[in-house]
Protein backbone atom coordinates (compact mmCIF):
# COMPACT_ATOMS: atom_id res chain seq x y z
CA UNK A 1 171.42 -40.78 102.60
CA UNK A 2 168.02 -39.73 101.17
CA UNK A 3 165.09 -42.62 102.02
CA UNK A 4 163.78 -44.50 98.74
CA UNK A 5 160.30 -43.24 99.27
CA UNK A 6 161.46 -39.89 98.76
CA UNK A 7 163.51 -40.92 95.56
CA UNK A 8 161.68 -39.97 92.09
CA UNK A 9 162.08 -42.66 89.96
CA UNK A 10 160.96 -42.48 85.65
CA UNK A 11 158.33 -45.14 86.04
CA UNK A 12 156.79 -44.81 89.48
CA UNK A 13 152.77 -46.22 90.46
CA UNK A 14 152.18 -42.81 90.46
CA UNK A 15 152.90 -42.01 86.93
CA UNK A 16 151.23 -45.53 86.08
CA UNK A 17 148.15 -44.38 87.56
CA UNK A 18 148.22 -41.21 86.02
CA UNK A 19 148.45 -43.13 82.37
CA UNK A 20 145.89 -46.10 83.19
CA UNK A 21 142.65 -43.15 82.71
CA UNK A 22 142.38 -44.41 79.37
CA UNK A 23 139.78 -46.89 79.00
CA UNK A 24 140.34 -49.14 76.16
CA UNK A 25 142.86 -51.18 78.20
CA UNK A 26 146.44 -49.46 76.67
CA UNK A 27 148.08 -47.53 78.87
CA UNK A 28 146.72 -44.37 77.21
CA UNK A 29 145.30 -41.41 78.49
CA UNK A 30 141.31 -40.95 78.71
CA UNK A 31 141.28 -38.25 76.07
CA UNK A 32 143.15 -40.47 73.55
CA UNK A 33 141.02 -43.25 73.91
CA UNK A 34 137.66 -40.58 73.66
CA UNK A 35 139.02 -39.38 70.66
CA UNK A 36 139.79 -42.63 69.07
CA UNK A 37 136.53 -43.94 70.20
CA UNK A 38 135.03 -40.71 67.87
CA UNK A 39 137.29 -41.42 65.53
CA UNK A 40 135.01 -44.92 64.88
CA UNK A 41 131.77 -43.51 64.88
CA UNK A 42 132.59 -40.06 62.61
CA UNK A 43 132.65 -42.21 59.51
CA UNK A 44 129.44 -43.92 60.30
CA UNK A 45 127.96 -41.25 61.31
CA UNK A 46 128.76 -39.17 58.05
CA UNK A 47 127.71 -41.88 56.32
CA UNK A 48 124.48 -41.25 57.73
CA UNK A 49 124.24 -37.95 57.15
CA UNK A 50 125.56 -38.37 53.74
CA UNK A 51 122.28 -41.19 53.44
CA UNK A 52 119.83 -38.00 54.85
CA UNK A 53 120.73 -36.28 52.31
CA UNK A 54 121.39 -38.13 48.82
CA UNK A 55 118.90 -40.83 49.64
CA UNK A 56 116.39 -39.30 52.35
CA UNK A 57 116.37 -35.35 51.03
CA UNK A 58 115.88 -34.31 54.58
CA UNK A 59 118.39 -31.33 54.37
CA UNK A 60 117.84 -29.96 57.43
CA UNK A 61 118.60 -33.00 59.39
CA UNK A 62 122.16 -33.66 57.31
CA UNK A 63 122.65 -29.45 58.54
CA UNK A 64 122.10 -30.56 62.00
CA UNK A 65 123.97 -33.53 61.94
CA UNK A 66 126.73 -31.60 59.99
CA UNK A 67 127.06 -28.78 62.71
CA UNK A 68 126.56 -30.94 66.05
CA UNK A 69 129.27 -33.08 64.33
CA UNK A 70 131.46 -30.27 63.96
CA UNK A 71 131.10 -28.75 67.03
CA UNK A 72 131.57 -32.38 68.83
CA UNK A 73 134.95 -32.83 67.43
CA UNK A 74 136.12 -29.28 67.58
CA UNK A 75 135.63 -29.50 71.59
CA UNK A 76 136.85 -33.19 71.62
CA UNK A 77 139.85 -32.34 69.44
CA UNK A 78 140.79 -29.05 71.81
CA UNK A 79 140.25 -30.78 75.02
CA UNK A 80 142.86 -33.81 73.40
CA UNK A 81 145.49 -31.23 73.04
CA UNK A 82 145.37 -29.87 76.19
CA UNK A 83 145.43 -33.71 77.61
CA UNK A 84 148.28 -34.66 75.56
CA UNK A 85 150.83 -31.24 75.09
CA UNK A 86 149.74 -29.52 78.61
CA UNK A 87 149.02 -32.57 80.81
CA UNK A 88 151.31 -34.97 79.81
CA UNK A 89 153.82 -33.01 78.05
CA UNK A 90 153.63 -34.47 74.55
CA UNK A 91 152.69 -37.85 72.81
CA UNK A 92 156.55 -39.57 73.35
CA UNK A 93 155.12 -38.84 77.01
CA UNK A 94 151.88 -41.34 76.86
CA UNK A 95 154.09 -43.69 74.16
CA UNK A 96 156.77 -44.06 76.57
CA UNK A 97 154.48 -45.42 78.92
CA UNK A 98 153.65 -48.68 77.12
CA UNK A 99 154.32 -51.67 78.83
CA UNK A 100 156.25 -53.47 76.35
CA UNK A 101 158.63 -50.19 74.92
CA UNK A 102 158.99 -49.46 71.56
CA UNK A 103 162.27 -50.07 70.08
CA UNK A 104 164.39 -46.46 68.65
CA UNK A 105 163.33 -48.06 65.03
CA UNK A 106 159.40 -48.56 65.81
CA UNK A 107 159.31 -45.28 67.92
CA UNK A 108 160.73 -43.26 64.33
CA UNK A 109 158.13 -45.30 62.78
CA UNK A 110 155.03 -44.25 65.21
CA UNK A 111 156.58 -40.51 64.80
CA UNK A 112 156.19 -40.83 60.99
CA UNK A 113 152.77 -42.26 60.58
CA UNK A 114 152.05 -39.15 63.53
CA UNK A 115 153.40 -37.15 60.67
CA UNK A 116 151.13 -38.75 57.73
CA UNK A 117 148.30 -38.17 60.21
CA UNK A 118 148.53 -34.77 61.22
CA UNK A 119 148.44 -33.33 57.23
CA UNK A 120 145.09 -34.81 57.45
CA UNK A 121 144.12 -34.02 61.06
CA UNK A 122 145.39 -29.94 60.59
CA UNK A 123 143.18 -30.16 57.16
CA UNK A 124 140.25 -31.48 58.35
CA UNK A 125 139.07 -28.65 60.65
CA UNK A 126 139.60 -25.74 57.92
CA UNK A 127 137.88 -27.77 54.83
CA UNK A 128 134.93 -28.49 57.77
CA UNK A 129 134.91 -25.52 58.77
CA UNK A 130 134.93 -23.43 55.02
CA UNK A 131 132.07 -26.20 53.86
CA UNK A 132 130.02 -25.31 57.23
CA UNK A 133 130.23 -21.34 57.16
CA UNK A 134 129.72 -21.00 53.66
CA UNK A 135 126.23 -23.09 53.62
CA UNK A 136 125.05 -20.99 56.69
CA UNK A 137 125.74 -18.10 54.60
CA UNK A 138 124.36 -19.45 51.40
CA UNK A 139 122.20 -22.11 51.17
CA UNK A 140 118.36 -20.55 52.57
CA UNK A 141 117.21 -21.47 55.86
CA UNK A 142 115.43 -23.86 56.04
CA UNK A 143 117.54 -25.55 53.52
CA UNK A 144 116.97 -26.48 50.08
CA UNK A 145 119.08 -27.15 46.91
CA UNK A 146 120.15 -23.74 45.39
CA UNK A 147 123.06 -22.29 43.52
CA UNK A 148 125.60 -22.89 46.32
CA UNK A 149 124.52 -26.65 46.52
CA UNK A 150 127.14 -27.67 43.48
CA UNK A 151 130.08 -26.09 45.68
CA UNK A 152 128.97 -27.40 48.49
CA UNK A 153 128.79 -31.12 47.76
CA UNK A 154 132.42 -30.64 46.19
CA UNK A 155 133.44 -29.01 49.52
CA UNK A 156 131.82 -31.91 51.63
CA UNK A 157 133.37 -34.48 49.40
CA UNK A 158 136.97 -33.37 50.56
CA UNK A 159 135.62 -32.94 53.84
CA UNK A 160 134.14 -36.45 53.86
CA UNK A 161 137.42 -37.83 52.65
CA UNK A 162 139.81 -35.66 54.42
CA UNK A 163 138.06 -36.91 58.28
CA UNK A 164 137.78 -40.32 56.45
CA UNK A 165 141.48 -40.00 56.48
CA UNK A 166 141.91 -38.53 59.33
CA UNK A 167 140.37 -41.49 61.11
CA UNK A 168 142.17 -44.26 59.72
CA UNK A 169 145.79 -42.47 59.76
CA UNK A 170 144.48 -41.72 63.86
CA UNK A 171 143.71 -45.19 64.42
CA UNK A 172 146.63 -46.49 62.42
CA UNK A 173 148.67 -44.27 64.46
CA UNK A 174 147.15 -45.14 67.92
CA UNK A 175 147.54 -48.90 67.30
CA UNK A 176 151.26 -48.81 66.25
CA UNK A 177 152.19 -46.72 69.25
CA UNK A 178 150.27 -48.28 71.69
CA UNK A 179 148.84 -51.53 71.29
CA UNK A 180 151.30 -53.48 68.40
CA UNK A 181 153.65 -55.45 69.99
CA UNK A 182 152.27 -54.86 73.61
């Protein structure tokens, strides 16, 4: 007869602790709550950079802004995916977790707004990215309005709207698989 200590069960105070890092009070993972916690302040902080630049004309603090933005999520976004698919072995890993479990209806549910979220969150980083490289390459340093500029405000208009997206399908997403009905 093998003792119970030595007995793996699916939901043991070891695997609780592991999921209790996140610190918005689900039982998340800390990654998932730092990148829903930049998922609130990108949109405000574009906004502000959109206001340095329409309103303000200080392009070389919007470029700033723009590229320490950028790089912020890029890093955030990486080290989330190596928390979530390497660490924990997939989202339905940290879902499962919740305290009050999702029923086979709401977990199809959560998996399909995951869906709605990801065309946005796969987009994001290649319209960010295009906008980005191409004014480093063509508008002058330091910067100023030139033939580019037309392009580039279309380009950071999808952008803008793509991560506006992007935020509110993420934060949709986290609160129906996490914190609804918990």
């Amino acid at each position: 007869m093998v003792p119970r200590e030595q007995i793996s069960f699916p939901h043991t105070p070891k695997q609780d602790t592991q999921m209790e890092h996140g610190f918005l009070g689900y039982r998340s993972t800390f990654m998932l709550d730092f990148v829903v916690s930049a998922l609130l302040l990108i949109v405000p902080l574009l906004l502000f950079s959109l206001y340095t630049v329409k309103i303000k004309h200080n392009f070389a603090l919007h470029k700033k802004l723009q590229i320490l933005l950028g790089a912020v999520l890029l890093v955030a976004v990486a080290a989330f995916e190596v928390d979530v698919q390497i660490m924990h072995g997939g989202w339905q890993n940290i879902v499962k977790q919740r305290e009050v479990p999702l029923t086979p209806e709401q977990f199809d549910y959560v998996r399909n707004v995951l869906y709605v979220h990801l065309l946005f969150a796969v987009s994001t980083p290649f319209f960010w990215a295009t906008t980005l490289i191409l004014a480093v390459k063509r508008i002058p340093n330091p910067p100023v309005p030139c033939a580019h500029s037309s392009l580039h405000k279309k380009l950071g208009w999808i952008s803008t709207i793509d991560i506006t997206l992007t935020s509110l399908t993420g934060l949709y997403w986290y609160y129906v698989a996490l914190v609804a009905g918990g």
